[in-house]
Protein backbone atom coordinates (compact mmCIF):
# COMPACT_ATOMS: atom_id res chain seq x y z
CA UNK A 1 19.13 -16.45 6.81
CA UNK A 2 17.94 -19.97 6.54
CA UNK A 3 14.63 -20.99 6.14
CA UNK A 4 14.82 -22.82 9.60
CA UNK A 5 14.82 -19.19 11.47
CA UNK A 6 11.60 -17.90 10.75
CA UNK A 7 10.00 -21.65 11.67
CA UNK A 8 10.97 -21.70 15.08
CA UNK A 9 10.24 -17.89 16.05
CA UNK A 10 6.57 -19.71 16.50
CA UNK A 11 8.23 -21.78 19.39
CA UNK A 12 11.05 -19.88 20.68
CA UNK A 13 8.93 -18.17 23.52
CA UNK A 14 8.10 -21.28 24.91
CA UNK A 15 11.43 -22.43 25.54
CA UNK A 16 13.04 -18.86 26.61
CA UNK A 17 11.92 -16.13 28.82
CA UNK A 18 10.08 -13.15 27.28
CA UNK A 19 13.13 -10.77 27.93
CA UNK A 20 15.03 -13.28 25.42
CA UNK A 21 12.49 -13.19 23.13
CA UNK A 22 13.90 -10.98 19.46
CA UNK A 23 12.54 -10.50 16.46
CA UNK A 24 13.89 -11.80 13.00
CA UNK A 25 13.77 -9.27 10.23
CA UNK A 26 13.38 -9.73 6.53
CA UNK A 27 14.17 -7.82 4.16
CA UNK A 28 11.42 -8.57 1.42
CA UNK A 29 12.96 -7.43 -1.27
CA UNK A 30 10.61 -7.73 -4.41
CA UNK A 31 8.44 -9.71 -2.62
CA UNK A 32 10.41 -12.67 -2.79
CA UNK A 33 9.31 -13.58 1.00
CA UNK A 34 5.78 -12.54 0.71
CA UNK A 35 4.38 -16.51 0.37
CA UNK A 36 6.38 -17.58 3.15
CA UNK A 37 4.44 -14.51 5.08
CA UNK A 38 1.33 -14.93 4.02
CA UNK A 39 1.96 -18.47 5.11
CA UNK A 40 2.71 -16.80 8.46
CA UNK A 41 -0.37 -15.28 8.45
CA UNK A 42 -2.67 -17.84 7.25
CA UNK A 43 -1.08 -19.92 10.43
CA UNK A 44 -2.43 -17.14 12.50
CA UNK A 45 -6.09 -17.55 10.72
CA UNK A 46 -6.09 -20.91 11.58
CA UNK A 47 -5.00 -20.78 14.97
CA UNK A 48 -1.63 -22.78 14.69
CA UNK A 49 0.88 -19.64 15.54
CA UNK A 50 -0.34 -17.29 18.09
CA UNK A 51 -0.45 -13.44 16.43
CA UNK A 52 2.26 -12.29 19.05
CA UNK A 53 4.43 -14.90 18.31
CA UNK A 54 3.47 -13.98 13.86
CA UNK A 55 4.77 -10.17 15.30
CA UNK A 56 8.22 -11.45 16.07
CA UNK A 57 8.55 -11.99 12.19
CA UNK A 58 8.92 -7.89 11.14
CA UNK A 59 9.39 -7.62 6.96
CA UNK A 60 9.71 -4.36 5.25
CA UNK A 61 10.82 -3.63 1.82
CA UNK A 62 13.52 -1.10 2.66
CA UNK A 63 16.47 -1.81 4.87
CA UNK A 64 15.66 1.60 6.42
CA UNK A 65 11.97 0.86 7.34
CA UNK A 66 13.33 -2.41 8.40
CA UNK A 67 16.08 -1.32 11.09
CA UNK A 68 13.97 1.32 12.21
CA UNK A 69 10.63 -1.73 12.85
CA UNK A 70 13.41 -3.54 14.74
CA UNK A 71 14.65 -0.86 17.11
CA UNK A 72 11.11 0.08 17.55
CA UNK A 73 10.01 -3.46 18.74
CA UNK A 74 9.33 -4.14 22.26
CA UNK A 75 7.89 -7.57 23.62
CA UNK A 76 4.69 -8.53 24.68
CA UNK A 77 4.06 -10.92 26.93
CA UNK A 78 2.69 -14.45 25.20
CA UNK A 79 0.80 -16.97 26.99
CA UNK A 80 1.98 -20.67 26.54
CA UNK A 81 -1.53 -22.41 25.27
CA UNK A 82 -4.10 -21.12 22.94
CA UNK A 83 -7.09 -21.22 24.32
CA UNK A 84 -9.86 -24.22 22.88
CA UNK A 85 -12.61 -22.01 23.32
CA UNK A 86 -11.53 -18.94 21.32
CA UNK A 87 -12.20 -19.48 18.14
C-alpha cells in the first residue's frame, strides 16, 4: 500500500457511486499506522473528512480481525456536502 490510498478514500465517494464504494484495510501492525489514524480521526474532529467516509479506513492488529472487519463491512450512504451549520 502507498500512502496515496488511504488519502483519497476521503474523496472517492464523491466521484463513484455508493455500490463502488470499498474499504481499504490496514494491517497496524505494532502500531506503526496509528499517527496516520489518529490523523484520520482528528480530520473527523475538525470537520474536514466526513466520519462515514473515516469508516472506509478499517485497521486491526491481526490479519484475522482484519479480514473478518472487511467481509463484515457494508456501505452507508454519504451525503456529498457537510453541512455549515453542524458544528
Amino acid at each position: 500500500m502507498t500512502l496515496r490510498y488511504p488519502f483519497l478514500i476521503g474523496t472517492r465517494n464523491l466521484e463513484s457511486k455508493e455500490r463502488d464504494a470499498k474499504p481499504c484495510g490496514i494491517l497496524n501492525v505494532v502500531g506503526f499506522y496509528s499517527p496516520l489514524l489518529a490523523m484520520f480521526d482528528h480530520a473527523v474532529e475538525e470537520r474536514f473528512l466526513k466520519p462515514e467516509n473515516r469508516a472506509l479506513v478499517l485497521a486491526r492488529d491481526q490479519p484475522a480481525d482484519l479480514l473478518q472487519a472487511l467481509e463484515e463491512w457494508r456501505p452507508t450512504h454519504i451525503e456529498k456536502w457537510l453541512d455549515r451549520e453542524t458544528r
